[in-house]
N, C-alpha and C. Protein backbone atom coordinates (compact mmCIF):
# COMPACT_ATOMS: atom_id res chain seq x y z
N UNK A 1 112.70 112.69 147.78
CA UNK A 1 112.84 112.75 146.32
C UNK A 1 113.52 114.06 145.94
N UNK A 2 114.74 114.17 145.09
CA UNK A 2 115.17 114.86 144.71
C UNK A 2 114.58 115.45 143.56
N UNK A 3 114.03 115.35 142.97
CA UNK A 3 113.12 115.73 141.57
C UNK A 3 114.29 115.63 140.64
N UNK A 4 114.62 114.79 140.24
CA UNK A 4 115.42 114.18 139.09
C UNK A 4 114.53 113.40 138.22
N UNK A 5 114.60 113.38 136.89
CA UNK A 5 113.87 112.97 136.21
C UNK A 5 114.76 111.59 134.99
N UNK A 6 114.16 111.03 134.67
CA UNK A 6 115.02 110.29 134.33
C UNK A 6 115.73 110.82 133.04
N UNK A 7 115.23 111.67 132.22
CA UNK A 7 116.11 112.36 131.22
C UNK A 7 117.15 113.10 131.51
N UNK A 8 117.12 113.61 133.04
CA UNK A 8 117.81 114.69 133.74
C UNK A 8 119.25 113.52 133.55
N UNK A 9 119.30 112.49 134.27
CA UNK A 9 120.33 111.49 134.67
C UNK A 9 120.55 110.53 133.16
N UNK A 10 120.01 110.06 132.31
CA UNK A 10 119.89 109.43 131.29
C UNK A 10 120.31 110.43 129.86
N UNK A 11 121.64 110.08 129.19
CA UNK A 11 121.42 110.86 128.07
C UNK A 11 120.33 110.22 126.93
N UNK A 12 120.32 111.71 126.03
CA UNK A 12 118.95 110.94 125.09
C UNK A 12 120.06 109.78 124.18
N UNK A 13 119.36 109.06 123.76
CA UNK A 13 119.91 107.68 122.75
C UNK A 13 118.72 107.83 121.62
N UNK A 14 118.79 109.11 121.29
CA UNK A 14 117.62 108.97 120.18
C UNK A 14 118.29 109.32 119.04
N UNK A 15 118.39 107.91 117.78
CA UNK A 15 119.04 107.81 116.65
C UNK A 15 119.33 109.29 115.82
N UNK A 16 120.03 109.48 115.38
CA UNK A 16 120.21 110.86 114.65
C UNK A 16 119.16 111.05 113.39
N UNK A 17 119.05 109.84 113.02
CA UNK A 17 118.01 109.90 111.96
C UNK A 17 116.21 110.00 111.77
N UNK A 18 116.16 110.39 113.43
CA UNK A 18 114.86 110.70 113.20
C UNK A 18 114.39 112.33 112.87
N UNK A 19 113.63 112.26 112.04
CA UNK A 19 113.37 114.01 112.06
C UNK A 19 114.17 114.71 111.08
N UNK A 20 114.94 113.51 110.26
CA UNK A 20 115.31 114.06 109.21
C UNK A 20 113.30 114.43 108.09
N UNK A 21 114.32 115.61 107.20
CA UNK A 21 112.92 115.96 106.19
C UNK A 21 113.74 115.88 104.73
N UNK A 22 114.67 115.27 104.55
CA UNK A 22 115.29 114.63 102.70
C UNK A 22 114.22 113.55 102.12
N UNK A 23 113.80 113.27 101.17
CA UNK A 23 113.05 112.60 100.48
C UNK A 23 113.79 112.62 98.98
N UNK A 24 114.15 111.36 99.01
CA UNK A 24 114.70 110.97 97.40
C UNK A 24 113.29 110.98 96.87
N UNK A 25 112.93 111.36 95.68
CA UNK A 25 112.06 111.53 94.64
C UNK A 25 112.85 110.05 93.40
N UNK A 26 111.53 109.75 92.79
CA UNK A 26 111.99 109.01 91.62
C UNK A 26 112.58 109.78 90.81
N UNK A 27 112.77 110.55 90.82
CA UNK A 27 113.33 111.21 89.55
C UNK A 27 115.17 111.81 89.90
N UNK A 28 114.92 111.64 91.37
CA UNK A 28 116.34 111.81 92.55
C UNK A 28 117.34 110.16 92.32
N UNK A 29 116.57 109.41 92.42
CA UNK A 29 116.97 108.02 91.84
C UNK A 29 117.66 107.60 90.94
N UNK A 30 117.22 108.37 89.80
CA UNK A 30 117.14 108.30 88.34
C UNK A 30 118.53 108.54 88.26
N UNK A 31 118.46 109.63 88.78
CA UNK A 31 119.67 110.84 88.50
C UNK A 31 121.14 110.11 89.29
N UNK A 32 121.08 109.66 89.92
CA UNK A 32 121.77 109.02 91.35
C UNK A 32 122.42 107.69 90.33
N UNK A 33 121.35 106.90 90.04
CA UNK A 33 122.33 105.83 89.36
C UNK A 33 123.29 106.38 88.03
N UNK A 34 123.79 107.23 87.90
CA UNK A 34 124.69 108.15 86.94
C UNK A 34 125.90 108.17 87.38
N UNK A 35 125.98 108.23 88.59
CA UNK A 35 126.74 107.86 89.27
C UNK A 35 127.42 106.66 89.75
N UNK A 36 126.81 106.06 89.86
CA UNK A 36 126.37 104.46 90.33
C UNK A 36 127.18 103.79 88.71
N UNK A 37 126.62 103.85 88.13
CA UNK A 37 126.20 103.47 86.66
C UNK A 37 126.31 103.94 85.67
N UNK A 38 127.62 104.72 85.19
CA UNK A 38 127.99 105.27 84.19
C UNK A 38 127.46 105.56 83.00
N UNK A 39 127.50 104.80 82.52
CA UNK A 39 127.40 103.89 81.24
C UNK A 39 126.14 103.74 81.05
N UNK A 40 124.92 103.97 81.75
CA UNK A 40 123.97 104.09 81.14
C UNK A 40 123.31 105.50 81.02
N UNK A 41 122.69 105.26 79.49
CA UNK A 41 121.96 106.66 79.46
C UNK A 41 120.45 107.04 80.47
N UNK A 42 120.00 108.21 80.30
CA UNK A 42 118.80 108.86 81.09
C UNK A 42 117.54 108.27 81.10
N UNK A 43 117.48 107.71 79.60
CA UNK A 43 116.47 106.73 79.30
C UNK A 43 116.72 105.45 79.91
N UNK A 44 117.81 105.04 80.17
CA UNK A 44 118.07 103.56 80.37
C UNK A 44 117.90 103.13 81.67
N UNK A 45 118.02 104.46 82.56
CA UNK A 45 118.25 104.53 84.01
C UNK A 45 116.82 104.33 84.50
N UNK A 46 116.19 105.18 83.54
CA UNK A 46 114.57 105.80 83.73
C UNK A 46 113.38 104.03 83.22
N UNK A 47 114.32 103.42 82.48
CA UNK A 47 113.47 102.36 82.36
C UNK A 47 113.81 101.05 83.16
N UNK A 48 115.25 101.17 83.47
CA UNK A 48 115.50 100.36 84.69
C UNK A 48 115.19 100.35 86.05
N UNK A 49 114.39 101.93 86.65
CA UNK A 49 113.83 101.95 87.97
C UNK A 49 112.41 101.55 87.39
N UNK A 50 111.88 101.95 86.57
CA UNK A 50 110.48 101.63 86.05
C UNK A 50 109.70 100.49 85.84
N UNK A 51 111.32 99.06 85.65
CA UNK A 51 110.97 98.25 85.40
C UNK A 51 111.07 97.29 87.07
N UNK A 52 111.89 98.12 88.04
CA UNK A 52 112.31 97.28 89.21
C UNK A 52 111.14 97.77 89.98
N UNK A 53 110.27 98.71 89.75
CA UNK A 53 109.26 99.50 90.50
C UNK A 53 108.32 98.38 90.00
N UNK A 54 107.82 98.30 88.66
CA UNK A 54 107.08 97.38 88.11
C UNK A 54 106.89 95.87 88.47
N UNK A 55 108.40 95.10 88.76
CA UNK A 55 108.11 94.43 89.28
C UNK A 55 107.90 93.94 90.65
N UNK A 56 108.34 95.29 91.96
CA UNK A 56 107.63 94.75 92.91
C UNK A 56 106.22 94.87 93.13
N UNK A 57 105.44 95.82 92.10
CA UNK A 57 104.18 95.89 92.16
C UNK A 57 103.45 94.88 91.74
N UNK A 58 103.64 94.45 90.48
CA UNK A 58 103.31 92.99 89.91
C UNK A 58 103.33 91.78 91.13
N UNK A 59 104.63 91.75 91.68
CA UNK A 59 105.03 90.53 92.66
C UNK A 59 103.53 91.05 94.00
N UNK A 60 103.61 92.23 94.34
CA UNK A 60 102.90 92.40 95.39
C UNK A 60 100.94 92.05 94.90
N UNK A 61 100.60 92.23 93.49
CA UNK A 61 99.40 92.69 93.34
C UNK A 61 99.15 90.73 93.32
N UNK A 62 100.01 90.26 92.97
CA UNK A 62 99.63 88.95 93.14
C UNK A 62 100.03 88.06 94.04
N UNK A 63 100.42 88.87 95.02
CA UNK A 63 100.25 88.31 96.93
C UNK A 63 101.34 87.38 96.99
N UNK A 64 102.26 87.87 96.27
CA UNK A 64 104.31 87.64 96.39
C UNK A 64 104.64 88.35 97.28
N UNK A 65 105.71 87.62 97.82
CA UNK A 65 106.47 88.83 98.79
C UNK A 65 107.75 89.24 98.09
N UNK A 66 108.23 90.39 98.06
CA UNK A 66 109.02 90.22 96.72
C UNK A 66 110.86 90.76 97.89
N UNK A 67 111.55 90.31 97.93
CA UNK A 67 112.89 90.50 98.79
C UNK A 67 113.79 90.88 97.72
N UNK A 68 114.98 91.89 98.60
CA UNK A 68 116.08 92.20 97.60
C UNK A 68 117.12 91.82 98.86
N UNK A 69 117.55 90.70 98.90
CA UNK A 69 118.58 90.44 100.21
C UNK A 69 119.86 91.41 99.93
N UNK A 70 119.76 91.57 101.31
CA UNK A 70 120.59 92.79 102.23
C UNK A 70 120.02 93.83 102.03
N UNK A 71 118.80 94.01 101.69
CA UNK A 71 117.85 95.34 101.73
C UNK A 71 116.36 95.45 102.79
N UNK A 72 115.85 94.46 102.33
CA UNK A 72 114.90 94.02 102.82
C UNK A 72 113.46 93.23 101.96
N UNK A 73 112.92 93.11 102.39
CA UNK A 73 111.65 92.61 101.70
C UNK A 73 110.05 93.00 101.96
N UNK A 74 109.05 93.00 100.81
CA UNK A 74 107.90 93.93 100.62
C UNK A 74 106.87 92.81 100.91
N UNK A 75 106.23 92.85 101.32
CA UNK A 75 104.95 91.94 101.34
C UNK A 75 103.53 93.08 101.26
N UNK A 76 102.45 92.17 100.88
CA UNK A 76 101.06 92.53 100.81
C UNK A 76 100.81 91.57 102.06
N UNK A 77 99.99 92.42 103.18
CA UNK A 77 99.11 91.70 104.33
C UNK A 77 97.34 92.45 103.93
N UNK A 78 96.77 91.21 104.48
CA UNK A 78 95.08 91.19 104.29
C UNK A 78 94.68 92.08 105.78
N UNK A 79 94.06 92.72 105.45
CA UNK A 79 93.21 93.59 106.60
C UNK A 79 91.48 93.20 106.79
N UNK A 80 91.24 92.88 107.59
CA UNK A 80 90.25 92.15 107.61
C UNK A 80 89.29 93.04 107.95
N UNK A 81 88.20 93.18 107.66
CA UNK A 81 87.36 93.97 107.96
C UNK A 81 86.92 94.47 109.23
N UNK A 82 86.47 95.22 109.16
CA UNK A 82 86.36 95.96 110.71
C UNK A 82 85.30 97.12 110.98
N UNK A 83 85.03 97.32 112.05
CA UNK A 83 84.04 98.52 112.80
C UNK A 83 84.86 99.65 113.08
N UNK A 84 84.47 100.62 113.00
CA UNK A 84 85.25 101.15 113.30
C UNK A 84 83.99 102.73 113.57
N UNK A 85 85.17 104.26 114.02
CA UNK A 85 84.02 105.00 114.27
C UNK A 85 84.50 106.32 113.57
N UNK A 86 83.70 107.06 113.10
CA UNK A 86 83.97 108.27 112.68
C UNK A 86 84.07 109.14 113.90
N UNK A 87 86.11 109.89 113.99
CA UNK A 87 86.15 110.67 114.71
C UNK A 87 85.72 111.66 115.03
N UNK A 88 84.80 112.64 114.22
CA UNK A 88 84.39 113.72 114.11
C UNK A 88 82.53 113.50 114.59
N UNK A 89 81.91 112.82 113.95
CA UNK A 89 80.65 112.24 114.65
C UNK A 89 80.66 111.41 115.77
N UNK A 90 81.49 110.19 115.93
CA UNK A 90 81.20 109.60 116.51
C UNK A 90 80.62 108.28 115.83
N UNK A 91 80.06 108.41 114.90
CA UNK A 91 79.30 107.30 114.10
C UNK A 91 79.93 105.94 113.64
N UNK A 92 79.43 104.88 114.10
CA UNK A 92 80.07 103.89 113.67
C UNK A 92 79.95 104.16 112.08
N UNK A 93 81.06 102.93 111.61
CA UNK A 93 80.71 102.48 110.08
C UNK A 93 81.93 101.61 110.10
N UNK A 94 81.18 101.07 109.11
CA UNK A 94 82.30 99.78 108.49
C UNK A 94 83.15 99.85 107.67
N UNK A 95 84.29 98.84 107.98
CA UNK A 95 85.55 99.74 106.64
C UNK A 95 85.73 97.98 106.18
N UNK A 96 86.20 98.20 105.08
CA UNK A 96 86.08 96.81 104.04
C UNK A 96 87.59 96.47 104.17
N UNK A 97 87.45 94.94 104.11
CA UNK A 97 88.89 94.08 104.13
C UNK A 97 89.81 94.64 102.91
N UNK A 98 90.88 94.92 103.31
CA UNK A 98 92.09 95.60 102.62
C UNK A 98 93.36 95.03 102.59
N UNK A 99 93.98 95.41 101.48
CA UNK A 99 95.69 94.67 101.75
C UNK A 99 96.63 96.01 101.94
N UNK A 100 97.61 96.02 102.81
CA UNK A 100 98.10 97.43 102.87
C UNK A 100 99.77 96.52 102.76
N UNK A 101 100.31 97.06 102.38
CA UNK A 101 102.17 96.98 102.23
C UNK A 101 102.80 97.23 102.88
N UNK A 102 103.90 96.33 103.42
CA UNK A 102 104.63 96.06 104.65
C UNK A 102 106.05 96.00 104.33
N UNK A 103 106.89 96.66 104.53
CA UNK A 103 107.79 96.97 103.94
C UNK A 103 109.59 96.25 105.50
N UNK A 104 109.88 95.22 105.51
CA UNK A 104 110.88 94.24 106.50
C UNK A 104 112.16 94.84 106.29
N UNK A 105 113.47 95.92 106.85
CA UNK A 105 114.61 96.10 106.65
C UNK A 105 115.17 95.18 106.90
N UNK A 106 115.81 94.79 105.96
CA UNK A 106 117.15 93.61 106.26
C UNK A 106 117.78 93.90 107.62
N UNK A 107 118.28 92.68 108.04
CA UNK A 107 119.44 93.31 109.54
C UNK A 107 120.38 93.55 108.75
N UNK A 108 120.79 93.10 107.64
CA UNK A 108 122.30 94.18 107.51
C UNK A 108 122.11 96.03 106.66
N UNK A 109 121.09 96.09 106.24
CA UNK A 109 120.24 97.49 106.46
C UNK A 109 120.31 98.16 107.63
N UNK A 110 119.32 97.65 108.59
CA UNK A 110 119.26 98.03 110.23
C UNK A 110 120.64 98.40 110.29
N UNK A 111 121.64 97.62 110.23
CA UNK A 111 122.95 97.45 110.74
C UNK A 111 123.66 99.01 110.33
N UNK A 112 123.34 99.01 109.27
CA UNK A 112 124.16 100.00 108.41
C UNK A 112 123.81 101.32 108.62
N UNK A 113 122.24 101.69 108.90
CA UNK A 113 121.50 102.88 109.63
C UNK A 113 121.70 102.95 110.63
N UNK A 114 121.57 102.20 111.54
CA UNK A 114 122.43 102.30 113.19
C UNK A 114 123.61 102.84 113.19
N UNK A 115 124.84 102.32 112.50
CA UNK A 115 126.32 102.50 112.31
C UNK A 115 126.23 104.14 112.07
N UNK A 116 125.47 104.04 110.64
CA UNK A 116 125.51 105.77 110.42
C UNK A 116 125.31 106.90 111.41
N UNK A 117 123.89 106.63 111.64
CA UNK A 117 123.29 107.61 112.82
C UNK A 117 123.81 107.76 113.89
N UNK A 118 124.71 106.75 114.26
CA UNK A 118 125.51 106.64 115.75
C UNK A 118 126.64 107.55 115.20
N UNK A 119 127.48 107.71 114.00
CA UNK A 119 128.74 108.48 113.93
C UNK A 119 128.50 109.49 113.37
N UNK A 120 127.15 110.15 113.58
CA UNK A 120 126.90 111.50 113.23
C UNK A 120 126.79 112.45 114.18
C-alpha cells in the first residue's frame, strides 16, 4: 500500500455552492422585484410577496401541496408520534405527532444550480 487516499487521487466535486453564508431577507425580495418589475411601487411589491407568502401558507395549513412549476413545490408531511430521549439526561419522553414542511426543487431548478456552481 502506497498510502494514497482517495482524495489524494480523486479531485473534490464538491458544488461551489455549499458554504455559501448570503441570505435574501424578505425585505431583500421586496427590493429585488424593482428591478424585476418596474412599474410597481414599494407598497405594491410589499403586498405582492405578502400575498404569494400568504398563499402558500394558507395552501399548506390546509394540507395542499402548493407548486410553482419550474421552481419547485411545498408540501406539509404528518410526523407521527414518537419516543424519543433527552440528550442531556438521557430520559425518555414523548414528542407529539407534527406536520413539518418539505420543500421539492424542480429539475429545471436543480438544473440551473448545478450549471451555476459548476461555472464558478
Amino acid at each position: 500500500m502506497i498510502g494514497l487516499r482517495a482524495r489524494d487521487i480523486v479531485p473534490s466535486t464538491t458544488p461551489s455552492c455549499w458554504g455559501k453564508d448570503k441570505v435574501m431577507t424578505r425585505s431583500e425580495l421586496i427590493d429585488a422585484l424593482a428591478t424585476k418589475v418596474p412599474g410597481l411601487t414599494q407598497k405594491d411589491r410589499q403586498r405582492a410577496v405578502e400575498a404569494i407568502f400568504g398563499q402558500i401558507s394558507t395552501a399548506l395549513e390546509n394540507g395542499d401541496r402548493f407548486e410553482l412549476r419550474g421552481f419547485g413545490s411545498f408540501e406539509a408531511k404528518p410526523l407521527g408520534a414518537r419516543r424519543a430521549r433527552n440528550p442531556r439526561t438521557g430520559e425518555p419522553l414523548e414528542v407529539e405527532a407534527k406536520c413539518h414542511v418539505r420543500f421539492k426543487a424542480s429539475k429545471l431548478l436543480l438544473e440551473k444550480i448545478n450549471t451555476r456552481s459548476s461555472e464558478r
